[in-house]
Protein backbone atom coordinates (compact mmCIF):
# COMPACT_ATOMS: atom_id res chain seq x y z
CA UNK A 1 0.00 0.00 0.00
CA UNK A 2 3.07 2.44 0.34
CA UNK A 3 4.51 1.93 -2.97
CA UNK A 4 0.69 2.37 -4.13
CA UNK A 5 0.57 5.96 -2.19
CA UNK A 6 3.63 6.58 -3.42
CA UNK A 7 3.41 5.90 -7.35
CA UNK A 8 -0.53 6.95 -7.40
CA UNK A 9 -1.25 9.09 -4.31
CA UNK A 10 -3.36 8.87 -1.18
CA UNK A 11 -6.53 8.18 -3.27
CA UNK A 12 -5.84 4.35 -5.05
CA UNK A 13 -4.78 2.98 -1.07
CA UNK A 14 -8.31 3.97 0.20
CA UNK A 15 -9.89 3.17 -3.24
CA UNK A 16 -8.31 -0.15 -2.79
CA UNK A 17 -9.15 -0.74 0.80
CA UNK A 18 -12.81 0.29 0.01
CA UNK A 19 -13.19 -1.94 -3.03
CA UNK A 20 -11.91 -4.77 -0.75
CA UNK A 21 -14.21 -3.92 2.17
CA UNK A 22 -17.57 -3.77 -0.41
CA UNK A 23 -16.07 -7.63 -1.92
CA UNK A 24 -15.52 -9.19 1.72
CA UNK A 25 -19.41 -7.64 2.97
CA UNK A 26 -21.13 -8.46 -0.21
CA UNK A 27 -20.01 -11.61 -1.09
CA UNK A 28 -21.96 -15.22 0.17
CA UNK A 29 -22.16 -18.38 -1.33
CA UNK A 30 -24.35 -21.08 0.05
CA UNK A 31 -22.84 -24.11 2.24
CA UNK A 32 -24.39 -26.37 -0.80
CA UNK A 33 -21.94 -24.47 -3.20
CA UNK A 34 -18.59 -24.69 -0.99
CA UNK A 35 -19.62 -21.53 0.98
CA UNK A 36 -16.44 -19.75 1.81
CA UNK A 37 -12.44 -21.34 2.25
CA UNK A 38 -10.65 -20.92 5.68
CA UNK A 39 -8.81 -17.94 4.26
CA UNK A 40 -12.02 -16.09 4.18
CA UNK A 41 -11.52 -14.77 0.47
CA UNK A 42 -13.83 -14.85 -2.39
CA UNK A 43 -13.77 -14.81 -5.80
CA UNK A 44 -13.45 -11.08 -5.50
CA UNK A 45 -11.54 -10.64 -2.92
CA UNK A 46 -9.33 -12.87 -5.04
CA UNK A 47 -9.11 -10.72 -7.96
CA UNK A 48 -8.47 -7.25 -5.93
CA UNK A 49 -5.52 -9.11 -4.33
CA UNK A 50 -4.02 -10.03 -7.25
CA UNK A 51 -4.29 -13.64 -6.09
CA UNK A 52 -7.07 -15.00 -8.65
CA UNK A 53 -4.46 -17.47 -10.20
CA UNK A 54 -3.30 -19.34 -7.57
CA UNK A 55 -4.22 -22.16 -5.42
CA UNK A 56 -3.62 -23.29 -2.50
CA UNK A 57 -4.17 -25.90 0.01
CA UNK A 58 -6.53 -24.28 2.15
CA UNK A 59 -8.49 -23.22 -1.11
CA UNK A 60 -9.26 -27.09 -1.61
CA UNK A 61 -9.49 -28.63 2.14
CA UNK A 62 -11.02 -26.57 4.36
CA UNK A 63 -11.36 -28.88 7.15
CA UNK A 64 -14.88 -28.89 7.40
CA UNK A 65 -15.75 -31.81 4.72
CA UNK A 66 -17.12 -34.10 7.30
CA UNK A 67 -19.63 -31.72 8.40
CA UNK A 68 -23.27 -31.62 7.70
CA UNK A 69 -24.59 -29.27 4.85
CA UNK A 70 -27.90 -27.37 5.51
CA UNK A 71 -30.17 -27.91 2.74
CA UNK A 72 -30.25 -25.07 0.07
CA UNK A 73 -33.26 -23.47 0.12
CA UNK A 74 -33.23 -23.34 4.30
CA UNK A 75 -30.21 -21.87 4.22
CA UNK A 76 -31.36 -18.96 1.74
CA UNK A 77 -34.33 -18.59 3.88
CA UNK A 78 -32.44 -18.31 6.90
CA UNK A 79 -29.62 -15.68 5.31
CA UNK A 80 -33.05 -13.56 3.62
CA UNK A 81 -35.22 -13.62 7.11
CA UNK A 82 -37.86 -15.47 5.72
CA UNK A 83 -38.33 -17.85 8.79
């Protein structure tokens, strides 16, 4: 972020730190559909970091494949408030 303040100027830090705040609140997948990794990034997230072509471990195992997985349309229901 100091090389970006540097080169561009105080503006593309905070336009970067907003734009990455907006991808990690807006973003949710269902459970069904992986839901998110352990690192807590998204697809987004992924793409603002620069990060969109790797993979890693953690991307694949989570650690949480043993688990039970709420059923779609509950879970939609649930994340909506339409219980």
């Amino acid at each position: 972020m100091e090389g970006l303040r540097r080169t561009f100027g105080i503006s593309e830090p905070i336009r970067r730190g907003m734009e990455l705040k907006i991808a990690r609140d807006g973003e949710w997948r269902p459970a069904v559909l992986g839901g998110r990794g352990a690192s807590g990034s998204g697809v987004h997230e992924d793409i603002l970091r620069g990060r969109e072509c790797e993979i890693g471990w953690e991307d694949v195992f989570v650690g949480d494949e043993m688990r039970s997985v709420p059923e779609f349309h509950e879970e939609v229901e649930r994340k909506v408030r339409m219980q």
